[in-house]
N, C-alpha and C. Protein backbone atom coordinates (compact mmCIF):
# COMPACT_ATOMS: atom_id res chain seq x y z
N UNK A 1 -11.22 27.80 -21.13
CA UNK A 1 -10.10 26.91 -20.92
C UNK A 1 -9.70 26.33 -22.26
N UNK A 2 -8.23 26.43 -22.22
CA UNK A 2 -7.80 26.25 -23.90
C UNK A 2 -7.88 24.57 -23.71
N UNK A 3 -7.80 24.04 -25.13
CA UNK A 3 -7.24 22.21 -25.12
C UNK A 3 -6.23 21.73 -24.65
N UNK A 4 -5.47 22.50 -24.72
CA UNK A 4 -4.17 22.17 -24.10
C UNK A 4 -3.74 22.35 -22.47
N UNK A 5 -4.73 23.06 -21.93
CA UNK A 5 -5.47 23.37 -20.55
C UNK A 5 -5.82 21.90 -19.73
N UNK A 6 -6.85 21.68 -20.52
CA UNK A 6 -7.51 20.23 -20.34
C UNK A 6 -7.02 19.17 -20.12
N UNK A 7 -6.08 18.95 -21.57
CA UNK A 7 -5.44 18.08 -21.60
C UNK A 7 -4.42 17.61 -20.50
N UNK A 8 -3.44 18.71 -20.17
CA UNK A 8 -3.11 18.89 -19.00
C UNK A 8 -3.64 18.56 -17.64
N UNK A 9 -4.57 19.35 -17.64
CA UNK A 9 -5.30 18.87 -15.96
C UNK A 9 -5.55 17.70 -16.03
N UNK A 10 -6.51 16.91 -16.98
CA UNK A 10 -6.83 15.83 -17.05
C UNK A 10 -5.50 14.59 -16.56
N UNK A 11 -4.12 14.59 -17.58
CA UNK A 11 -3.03 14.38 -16.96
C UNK A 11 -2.70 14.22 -15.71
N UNK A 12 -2.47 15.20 -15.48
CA UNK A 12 -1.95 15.94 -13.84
C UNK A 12 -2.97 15.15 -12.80
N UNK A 13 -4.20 14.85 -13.33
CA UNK A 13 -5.22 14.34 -12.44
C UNK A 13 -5.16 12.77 -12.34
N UNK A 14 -5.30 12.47 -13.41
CA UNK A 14 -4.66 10.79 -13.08
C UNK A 14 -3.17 10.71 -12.24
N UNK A 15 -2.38 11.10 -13.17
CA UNK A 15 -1.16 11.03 -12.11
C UNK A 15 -1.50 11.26 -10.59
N UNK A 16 -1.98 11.96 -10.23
CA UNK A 16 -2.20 12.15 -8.65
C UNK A 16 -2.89 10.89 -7.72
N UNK A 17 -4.29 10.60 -8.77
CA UNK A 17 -5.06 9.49 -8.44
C UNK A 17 -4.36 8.47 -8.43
N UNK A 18 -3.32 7.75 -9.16
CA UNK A 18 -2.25 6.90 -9.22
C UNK A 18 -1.57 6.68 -8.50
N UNK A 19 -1.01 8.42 -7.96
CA UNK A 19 0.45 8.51 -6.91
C UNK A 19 -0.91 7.58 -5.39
N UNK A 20 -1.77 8.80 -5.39
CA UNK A 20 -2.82 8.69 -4.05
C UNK A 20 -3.31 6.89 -3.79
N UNK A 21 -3.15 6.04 -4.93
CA UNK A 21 -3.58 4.79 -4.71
C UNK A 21 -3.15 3.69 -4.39
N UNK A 22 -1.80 4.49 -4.86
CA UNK A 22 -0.25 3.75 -4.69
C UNK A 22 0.03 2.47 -3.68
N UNK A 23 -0.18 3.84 -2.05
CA UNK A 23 0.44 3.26 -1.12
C UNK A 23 -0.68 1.82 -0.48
N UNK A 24 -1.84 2.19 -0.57
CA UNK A 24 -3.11 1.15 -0.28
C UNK A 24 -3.07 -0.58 -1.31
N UNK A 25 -2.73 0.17 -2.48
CA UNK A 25 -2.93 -0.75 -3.41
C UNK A 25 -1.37 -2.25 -3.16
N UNK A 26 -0.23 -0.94 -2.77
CA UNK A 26 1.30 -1.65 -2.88
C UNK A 26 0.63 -2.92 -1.21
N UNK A 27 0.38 -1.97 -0.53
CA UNK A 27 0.07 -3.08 0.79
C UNK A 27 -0.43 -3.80 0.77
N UNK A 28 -2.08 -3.97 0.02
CA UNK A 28 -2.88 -5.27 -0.22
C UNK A 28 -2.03 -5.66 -1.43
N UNK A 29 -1.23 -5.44 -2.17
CA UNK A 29 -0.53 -6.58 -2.81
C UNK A 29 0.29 -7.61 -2.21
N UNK A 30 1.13 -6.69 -1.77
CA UNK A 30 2.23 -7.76 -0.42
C UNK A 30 1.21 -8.75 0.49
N UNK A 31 0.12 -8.01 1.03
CA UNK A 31 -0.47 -8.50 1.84
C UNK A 31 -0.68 -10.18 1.25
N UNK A 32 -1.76 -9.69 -0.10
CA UNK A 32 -2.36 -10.90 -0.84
C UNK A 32 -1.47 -11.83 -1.34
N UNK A 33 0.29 -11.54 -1.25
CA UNK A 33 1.23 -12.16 -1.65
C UNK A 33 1.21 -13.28 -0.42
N UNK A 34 1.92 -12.67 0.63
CA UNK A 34 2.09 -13.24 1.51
C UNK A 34 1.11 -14.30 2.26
N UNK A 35 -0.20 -14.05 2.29
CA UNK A 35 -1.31 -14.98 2.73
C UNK A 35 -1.65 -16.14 1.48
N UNK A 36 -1.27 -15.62 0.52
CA UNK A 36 -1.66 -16.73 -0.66
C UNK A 36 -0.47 -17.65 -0.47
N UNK A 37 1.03 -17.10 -0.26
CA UNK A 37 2.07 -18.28 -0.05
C UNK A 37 1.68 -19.02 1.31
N UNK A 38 1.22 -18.50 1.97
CA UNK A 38 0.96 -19.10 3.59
C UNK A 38 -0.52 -20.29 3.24
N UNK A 39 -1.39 -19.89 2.50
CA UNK A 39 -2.41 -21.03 1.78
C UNK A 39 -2.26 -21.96 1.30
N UNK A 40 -1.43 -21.58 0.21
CA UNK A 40 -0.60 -23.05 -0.70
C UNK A 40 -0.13 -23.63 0.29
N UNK A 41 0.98 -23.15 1.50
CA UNK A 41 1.71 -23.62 2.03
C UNK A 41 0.85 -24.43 2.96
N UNK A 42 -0.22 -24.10 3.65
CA UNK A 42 -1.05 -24.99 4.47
C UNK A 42 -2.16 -25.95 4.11
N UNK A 43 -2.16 -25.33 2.83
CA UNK A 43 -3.36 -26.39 2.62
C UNK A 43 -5.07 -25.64 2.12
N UNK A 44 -5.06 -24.38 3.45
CA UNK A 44 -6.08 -23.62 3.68
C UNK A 44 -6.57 -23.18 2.19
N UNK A 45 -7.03 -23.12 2.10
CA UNK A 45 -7.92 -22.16 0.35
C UNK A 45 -9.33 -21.53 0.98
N UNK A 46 -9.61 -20.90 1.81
CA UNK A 46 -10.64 -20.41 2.60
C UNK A 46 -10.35 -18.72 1.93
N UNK A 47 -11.61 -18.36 1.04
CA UNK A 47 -11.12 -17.02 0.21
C UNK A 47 -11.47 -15.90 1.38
N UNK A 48 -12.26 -16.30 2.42
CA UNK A 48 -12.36 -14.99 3.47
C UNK A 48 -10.61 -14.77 4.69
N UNK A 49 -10.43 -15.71 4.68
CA UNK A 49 -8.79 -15.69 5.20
C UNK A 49 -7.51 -14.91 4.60
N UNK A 50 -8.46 -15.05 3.62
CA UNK A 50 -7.51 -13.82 2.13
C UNK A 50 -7.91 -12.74 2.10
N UNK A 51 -9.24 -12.34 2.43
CA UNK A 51 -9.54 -11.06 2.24
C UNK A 51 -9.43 -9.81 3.28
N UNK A 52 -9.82 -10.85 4.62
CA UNK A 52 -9.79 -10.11 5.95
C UNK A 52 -8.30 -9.10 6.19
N UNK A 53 -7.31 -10.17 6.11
CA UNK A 53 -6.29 -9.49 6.32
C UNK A 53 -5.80 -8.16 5.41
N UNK A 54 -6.00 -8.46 3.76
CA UNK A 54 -6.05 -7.42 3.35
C UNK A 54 -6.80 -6.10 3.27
N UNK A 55 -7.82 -5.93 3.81
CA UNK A 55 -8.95 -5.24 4.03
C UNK A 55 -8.77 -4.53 5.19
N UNK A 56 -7.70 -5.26 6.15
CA UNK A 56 -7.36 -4.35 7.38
C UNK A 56 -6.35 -3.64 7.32
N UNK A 57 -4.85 -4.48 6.26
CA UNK A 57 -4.05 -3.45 6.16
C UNK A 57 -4.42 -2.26 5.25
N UNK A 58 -5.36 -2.45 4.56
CA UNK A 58 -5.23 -1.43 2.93
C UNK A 58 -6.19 -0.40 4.27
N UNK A 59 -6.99 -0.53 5.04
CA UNK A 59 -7.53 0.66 5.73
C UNK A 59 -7.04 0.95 6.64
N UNK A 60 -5.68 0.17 7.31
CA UNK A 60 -5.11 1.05 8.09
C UNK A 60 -3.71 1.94 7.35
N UNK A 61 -3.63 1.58 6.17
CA UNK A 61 -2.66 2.23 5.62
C UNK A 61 -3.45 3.67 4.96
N UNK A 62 -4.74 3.60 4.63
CA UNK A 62 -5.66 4.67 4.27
C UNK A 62 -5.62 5.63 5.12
N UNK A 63 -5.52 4.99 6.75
CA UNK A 63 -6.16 6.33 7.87
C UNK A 63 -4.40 6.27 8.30
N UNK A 64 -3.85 5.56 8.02
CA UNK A 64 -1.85 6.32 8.22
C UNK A 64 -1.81 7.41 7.05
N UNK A 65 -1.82 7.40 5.90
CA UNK A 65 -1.46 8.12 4.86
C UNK A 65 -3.22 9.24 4.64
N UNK A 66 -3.80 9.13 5.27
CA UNK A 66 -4.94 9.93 5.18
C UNK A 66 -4.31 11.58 5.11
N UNK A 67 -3.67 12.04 6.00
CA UNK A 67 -3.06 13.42 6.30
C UNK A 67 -2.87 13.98 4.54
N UNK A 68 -1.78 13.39 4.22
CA UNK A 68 -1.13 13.44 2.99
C UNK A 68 -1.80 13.63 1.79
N UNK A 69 -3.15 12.81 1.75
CA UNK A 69 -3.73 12.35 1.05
C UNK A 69 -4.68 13.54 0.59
N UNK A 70 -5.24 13.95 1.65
CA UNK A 70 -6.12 15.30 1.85
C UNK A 70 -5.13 16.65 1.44
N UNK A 71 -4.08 16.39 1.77
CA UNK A 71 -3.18 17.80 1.46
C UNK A 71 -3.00 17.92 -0.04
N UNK A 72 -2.83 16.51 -0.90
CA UNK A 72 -2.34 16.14 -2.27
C UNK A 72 -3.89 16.50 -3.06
N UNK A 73 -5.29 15.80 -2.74
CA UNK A 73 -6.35 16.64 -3.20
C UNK A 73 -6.42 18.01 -2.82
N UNK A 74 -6.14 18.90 -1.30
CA UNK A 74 -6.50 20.46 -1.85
C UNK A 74 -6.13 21.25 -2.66
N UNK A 75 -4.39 20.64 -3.09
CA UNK A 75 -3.22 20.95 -3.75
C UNK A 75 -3.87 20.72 -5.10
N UNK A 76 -4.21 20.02 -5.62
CA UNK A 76 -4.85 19.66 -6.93
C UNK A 76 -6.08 20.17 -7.05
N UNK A 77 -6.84 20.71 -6.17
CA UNK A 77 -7.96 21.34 -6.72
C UNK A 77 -7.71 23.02 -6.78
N UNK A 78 -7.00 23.19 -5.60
CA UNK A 78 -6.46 24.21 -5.78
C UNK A 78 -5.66 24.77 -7.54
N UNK A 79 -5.17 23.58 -7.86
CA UNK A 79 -3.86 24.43 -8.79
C UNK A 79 -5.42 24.01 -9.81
N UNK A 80 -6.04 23.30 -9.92
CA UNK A 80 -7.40 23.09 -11.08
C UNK A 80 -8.45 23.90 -11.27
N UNK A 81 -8.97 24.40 -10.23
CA UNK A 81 -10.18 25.62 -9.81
C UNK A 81 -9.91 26.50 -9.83
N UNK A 82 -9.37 26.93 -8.54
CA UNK A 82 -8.83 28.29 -7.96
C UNK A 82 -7.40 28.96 -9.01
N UNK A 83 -7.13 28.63 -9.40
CA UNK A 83 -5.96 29.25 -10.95
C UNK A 83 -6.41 29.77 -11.60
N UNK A 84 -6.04 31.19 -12.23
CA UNK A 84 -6.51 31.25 -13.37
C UNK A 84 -6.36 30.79 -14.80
C-alpha cells in the first residue's frame, strides 16, 4: 500500500466516523441545551436530571439510525480491505 493509499483511507475514515457520530452527538446537544435552559429556569441543578434524558435520546437515536450506520461501516471496510 502506497503513502498516498494511507493517507487517504486514513482520511476517508475519520470522515465517516464524524459523518456516523453526527446524528447521536447533534441530539444530546439539543437535548443538553434544552434541559440546561429548563434548570436555570427552575432552579433545579440536579446533574443526574441532565444526564438521564440525554442518555435516552442519544440511544434511541443510535438504534433509529443503527440500519444506516452498519451499511456506512460495510461500505468502508469494504472499499478499505476488500479493494485492491
Amino acid at each position: 500500500m502506497a503513502s498516498f493509499d494511507l493517507v487517504s483511507l486514513v482520511r476517508h475514515s475519520l470522515m465517516e466516523g464524524g459523518l456516523l457520530l453526527a446524528p447521536a452527538l447533534l441530539a444530546g446537544l439539543s437535548v443538553a441545551l434544552v434541559v440546561g435552559v429548563l434548570q436555570s429556569a427552575t432552579g433545579i441543578h440536579e446533574p443526574l436530571i441532565g444526564m438521564v434524558p440525554r442518555l435516552v435520546v442519544m440511544v434511541a437515536v443510535m438504534f433509529i439510525t443503527g440500519g444506516w450506520m452498519i451499511e456506512r461501516f460495510v461500505s468502508l471496510f469494504q472499499a478499505s480491505v476488500l479493494s485492491p
